[in-house]
Each structure stands twice: as C-alpha cells, then as structure tokens.
Protein backbone atom coordinates (compact mmCIF):
# COMPACT_ATOMS: atom_id res chain seq x y z
CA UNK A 1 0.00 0.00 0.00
CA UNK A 2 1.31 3.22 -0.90
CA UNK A 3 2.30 6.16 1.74
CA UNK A 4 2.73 9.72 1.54
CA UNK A 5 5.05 12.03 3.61
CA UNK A 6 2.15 15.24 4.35
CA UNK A 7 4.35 18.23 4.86
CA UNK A 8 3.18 21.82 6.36
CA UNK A 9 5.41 24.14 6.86
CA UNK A 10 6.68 27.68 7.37
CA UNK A 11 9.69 29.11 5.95
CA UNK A 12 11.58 31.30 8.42
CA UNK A 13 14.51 31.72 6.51
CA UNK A 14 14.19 31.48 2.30
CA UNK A 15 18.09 31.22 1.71
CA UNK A 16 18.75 28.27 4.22
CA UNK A 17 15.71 26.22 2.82
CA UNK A 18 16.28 26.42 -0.88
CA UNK A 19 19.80 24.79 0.05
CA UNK A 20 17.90 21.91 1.71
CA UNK A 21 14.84 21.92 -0.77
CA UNK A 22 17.18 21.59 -3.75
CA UNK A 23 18.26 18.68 -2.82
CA UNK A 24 15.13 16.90 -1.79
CA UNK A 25 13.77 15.53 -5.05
CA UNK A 26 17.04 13.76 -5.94
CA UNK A 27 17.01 11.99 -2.59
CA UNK A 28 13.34 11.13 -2.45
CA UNK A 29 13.81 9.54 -6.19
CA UNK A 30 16.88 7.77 -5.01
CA UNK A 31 14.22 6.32 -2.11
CA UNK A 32 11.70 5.20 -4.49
CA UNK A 33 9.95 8.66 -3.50
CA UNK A 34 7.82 10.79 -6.00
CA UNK A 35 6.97 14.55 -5.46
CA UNK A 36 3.49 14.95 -6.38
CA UNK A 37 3.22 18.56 -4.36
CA UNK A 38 6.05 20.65 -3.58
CA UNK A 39 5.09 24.49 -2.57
CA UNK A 40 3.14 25.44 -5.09
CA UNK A 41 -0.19 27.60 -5.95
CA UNK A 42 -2.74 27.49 -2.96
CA UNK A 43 -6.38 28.17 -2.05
CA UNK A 44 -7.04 28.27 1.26
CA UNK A 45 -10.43 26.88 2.06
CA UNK A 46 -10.67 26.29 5.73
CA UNK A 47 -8.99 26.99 8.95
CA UNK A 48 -4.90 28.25 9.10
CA UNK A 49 -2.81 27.31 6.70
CA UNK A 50 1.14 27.44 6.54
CA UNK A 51 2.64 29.19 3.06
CA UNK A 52 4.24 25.55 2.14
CA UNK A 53 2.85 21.93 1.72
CA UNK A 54 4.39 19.27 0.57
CA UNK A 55 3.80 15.45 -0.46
CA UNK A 56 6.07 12.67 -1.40
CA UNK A 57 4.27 9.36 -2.55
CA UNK A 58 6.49 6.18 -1.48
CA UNK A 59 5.55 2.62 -2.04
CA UNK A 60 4.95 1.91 1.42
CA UNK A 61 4.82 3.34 5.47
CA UNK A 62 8.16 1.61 5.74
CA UNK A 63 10.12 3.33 2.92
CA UNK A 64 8.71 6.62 3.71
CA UNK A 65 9.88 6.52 7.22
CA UNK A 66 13.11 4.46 5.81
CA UNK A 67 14.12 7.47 3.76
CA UNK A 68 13.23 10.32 6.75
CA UNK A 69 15.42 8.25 8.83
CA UNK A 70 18.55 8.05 6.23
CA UNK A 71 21.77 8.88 6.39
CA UNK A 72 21.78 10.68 3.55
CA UNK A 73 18.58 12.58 4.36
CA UNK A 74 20.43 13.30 7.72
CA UNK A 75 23.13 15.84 6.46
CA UNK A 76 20.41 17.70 5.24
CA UNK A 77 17.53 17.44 7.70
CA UNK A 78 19.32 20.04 10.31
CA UNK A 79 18.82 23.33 7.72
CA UNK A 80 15.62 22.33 7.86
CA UNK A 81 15.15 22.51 11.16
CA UNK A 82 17.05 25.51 11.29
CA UNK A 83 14.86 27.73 8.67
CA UNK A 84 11.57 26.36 8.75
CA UNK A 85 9.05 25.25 11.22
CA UNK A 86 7.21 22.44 9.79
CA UNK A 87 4.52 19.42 10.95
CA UNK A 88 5.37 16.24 9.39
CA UNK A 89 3.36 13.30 8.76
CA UNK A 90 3.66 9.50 7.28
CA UNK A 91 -0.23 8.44 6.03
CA UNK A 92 -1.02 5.02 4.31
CA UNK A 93 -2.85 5.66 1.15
CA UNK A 94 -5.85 3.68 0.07
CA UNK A 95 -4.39 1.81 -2.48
C-alpha cells in the first residue's frame, strides 16, 4: 500500500531552505519517493494554513519513514530545522 510524507510548513529563513529543498527531489527519487506537491499555488479553504505543503508518494509506510530516517537525508535534515518550522506526517494511502 502506498504512503505519503504530508508536509506543512513555514519558511523562516528562504536562503537556508532552498539549500535543503534543492536537494530533496534527488534523494526522495533515489528512495523510491515521487513529489506529487512541492510548494506550489494554494487556495485556502478552511482553517490556518502554513505558506508551504508538501507530499512525497512512497511505495509503502516503511520506505517513507526508511528514507526520513537516512543517512543521507540526515546531512540535510538540520537546515531544515534551522529555517523552517514544519509538521510532518507519514499516512497510508488507500491503495
């Protein structure tokens, strides 16, 4: 069954976060990962929203939460932390 990393977040500092957000993609694809939203045009609906979403389709929980947890993923996961504040989520999908 397939999973998707949910990402909300706010960008505190732009600079810092388009060092880590290049290199995103390439590592997700390396995982098995697929981008299907990353920033992007926005409506907001309901409720409070933060400026950035993101979600990254995997081919199961496991490999999701395999590729959060990498090494790799690792060197880059502390500008993150640093320039955004963000909620993070692994959800099974229904297929």
């Amino acid at each position: 069954m397939s999973a998707y990393v949910i990402a909300r977040i706010e960008v505190a500092n732009s600079e810092d976060y388009q060092i880590y957000a290049s290199q995103t993609v390439a590592m997700a694809e390396k995982a098995g990962g697929k981008f299907l939203v990353k920033g992007g045009n926005q409506t907001q609906l309901e409720g409070n929203s933060p400026e950035r979403h993101v979600i990254v389709k995997f081919d199961n929980h496991q490999a999701a939460i395999d590729w959060y947890n990498s090494e790799e993923y690792g060197k880059i996961l502390p500008i993150a932390l640093s320039s955004s504040v963000r909620d993070i989520v692994v959800v099974d999908g229904m297929e």
